[in-house]
C-alpha atoms as a PDB file:
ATOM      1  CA  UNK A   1     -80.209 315.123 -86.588  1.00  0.00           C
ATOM      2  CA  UNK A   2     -79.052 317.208 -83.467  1.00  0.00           C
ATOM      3  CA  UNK A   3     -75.480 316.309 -84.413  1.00  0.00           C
ATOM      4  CA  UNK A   4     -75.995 317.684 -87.840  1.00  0.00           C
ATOM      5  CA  UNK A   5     -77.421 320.946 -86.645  1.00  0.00           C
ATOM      6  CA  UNK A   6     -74.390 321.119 -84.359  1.00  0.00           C
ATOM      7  CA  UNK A   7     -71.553 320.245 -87.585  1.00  0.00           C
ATOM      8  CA  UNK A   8     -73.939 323.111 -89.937  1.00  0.00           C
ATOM      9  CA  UNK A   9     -73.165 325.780 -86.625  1.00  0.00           C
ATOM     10  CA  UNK A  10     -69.721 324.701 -85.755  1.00  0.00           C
ATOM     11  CA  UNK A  11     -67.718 324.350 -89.658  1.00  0.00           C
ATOM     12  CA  UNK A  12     -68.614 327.820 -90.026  1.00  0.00           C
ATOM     13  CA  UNK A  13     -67.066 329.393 -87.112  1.00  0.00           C
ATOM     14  CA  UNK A  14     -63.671 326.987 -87.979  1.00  0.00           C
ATOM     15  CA  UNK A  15     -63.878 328.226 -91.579  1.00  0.00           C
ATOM     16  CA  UNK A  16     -64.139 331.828 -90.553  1.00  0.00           C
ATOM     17  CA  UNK A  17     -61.022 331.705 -87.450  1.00  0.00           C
ATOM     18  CA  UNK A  18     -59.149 329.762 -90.220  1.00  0.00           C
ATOM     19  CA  UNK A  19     -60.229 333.494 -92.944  1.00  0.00           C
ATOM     20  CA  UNK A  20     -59.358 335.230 -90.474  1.00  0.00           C
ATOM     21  CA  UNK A  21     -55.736 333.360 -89.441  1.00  0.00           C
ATOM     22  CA  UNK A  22     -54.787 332.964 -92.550  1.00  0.00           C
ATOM     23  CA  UNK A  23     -55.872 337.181 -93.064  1.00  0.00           C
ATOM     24  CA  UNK A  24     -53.783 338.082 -90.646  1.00  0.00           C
ATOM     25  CA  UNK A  25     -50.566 336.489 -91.608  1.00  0.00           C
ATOM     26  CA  UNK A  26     -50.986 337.547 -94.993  1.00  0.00           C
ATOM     27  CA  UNK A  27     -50.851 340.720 -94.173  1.00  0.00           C
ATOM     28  CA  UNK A  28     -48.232 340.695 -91.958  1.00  0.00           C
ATOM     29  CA  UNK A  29     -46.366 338.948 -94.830  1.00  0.00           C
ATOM     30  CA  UNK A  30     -47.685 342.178 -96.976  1.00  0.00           C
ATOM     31  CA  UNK A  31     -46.608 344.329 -94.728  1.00  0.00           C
ATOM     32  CA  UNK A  32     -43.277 342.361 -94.820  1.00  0.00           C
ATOM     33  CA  UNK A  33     -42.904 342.471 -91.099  1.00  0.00           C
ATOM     34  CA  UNK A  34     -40.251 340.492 -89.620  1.00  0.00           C
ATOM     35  CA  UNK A  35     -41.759 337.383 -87.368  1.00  0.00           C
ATOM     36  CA  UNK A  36     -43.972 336.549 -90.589  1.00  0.00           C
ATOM     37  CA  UNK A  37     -42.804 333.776 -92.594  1.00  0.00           C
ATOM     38  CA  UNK A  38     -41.381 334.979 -95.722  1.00  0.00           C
ATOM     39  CA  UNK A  39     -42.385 333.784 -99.187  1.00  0.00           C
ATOM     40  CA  UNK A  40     -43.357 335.506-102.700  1.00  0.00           C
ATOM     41  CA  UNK A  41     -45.875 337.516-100.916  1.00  0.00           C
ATOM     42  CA  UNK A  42     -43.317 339.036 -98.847  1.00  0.00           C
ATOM     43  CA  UNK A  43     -43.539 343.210 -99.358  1.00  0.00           C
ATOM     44  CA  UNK A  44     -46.368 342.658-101.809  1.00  0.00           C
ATOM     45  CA  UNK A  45     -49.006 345.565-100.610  1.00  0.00           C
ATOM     46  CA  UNK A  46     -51.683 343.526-102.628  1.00  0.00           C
ATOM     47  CA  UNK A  47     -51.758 340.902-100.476  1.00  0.00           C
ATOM     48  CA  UNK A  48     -52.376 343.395 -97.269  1.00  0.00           C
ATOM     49  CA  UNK A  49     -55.228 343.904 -99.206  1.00  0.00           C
ATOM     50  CA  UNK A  50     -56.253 340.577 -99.971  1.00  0.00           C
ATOM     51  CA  UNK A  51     -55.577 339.278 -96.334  1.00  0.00           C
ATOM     52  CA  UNK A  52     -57.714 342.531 -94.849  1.00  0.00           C
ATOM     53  CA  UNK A  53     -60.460 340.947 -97.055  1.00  0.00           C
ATOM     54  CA  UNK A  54     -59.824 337.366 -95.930  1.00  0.00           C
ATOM     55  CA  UNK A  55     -59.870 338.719 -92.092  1.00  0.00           C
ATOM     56  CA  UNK A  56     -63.288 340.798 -93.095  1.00  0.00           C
ATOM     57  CA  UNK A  57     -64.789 337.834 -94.488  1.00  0.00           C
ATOM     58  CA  UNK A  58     -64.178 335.169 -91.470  1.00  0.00           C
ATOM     59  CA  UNK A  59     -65.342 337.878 -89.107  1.00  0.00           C
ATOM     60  CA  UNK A  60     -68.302 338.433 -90.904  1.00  0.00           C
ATOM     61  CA  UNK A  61     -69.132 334.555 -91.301  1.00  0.00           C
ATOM     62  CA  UNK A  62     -68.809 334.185 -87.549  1.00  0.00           C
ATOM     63  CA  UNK A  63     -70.923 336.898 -86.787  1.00  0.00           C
ATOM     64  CA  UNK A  64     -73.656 335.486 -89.691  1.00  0.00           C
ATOM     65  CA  UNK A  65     -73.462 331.839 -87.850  1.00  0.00           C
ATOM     66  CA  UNK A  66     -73.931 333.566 -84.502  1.00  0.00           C
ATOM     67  CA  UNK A  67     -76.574 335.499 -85.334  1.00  0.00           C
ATOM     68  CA  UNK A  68     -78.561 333.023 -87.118  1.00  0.00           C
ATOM     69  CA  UNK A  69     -78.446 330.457 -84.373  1.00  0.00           C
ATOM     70  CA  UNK A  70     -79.336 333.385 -81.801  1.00  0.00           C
ATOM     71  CA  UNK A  71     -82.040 333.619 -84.259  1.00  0.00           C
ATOM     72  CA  UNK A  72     -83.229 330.376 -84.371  1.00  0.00           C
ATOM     73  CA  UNK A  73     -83.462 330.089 -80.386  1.00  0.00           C
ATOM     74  CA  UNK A  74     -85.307 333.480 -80.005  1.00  0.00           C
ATOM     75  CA  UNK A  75     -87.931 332.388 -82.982  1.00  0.00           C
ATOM     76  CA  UNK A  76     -88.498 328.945 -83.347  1.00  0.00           C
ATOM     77  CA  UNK A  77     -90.606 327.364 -86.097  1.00  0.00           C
ATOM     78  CA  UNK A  78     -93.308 326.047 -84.393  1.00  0.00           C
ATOM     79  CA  UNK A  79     -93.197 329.399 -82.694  1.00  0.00           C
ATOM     80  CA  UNK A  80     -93.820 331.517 -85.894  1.00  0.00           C
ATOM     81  CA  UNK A  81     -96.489 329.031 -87.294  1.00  0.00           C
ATOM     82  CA  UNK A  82     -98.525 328.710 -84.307  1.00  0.00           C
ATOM     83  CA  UNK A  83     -98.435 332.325 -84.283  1.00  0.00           C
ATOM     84  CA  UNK A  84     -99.155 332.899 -87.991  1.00  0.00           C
ATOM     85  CA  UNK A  85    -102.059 330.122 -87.313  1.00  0.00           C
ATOM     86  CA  UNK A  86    -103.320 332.350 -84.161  1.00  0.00           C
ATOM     87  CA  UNK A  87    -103.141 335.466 -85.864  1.00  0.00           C
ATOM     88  CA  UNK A  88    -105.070 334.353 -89.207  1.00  0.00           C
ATOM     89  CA  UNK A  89    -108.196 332.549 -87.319  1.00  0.00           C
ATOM     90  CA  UNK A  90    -109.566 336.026 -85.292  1.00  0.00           C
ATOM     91  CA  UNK A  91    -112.130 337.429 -86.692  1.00  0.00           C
ATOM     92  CA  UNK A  92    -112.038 340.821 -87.869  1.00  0.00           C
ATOM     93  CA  UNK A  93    -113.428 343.828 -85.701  1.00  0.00           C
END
């Protein structure tokens, strides 16, 4: 189980350097700048666009994964039970 939890925290935060990799270079290549490999998307300002959105997107996956396993450590769910449990059984002033 542990080494599941680990795979669910780590493929996200590959997937999201690989959005943000791949981003960059294509908008390097859409800015047609001259260490990028060239190829059809070569001085094609769409695909500065379309990589700034790629780059956006891995950032913002890594920063979800982070988050939500920060999240998970702060709160756990035996944590937020037992305190539901607590809170529910006092008797009313």
């Amino acid at each position: 189980m542990r080494g599941t939890i680990n795979a669910m925290r780590i493929l996200p935060i590959v997937l999201g350097i690989l959005l943000i990799g791949g981003g960059l270079v294509w908008i390097a290549q859409g800015l047609n700048l001259s260490w990028a490999p060239q190829s059809f998307m070569t001085a094609d300002r769409a695909w500065v666009l379309i990589g700034a959105v790629a780059a956006l997107a891995g950032c913002v996956l890594i920063g979800w994964t982070r988050q939500r396993a920060y999240a998970r450590r702060a709160h756990p769910s035996w944590q937020i039970a037992l305190t539901a449990a607590l809170s529910s059984s006092r008797p009313d002033d």
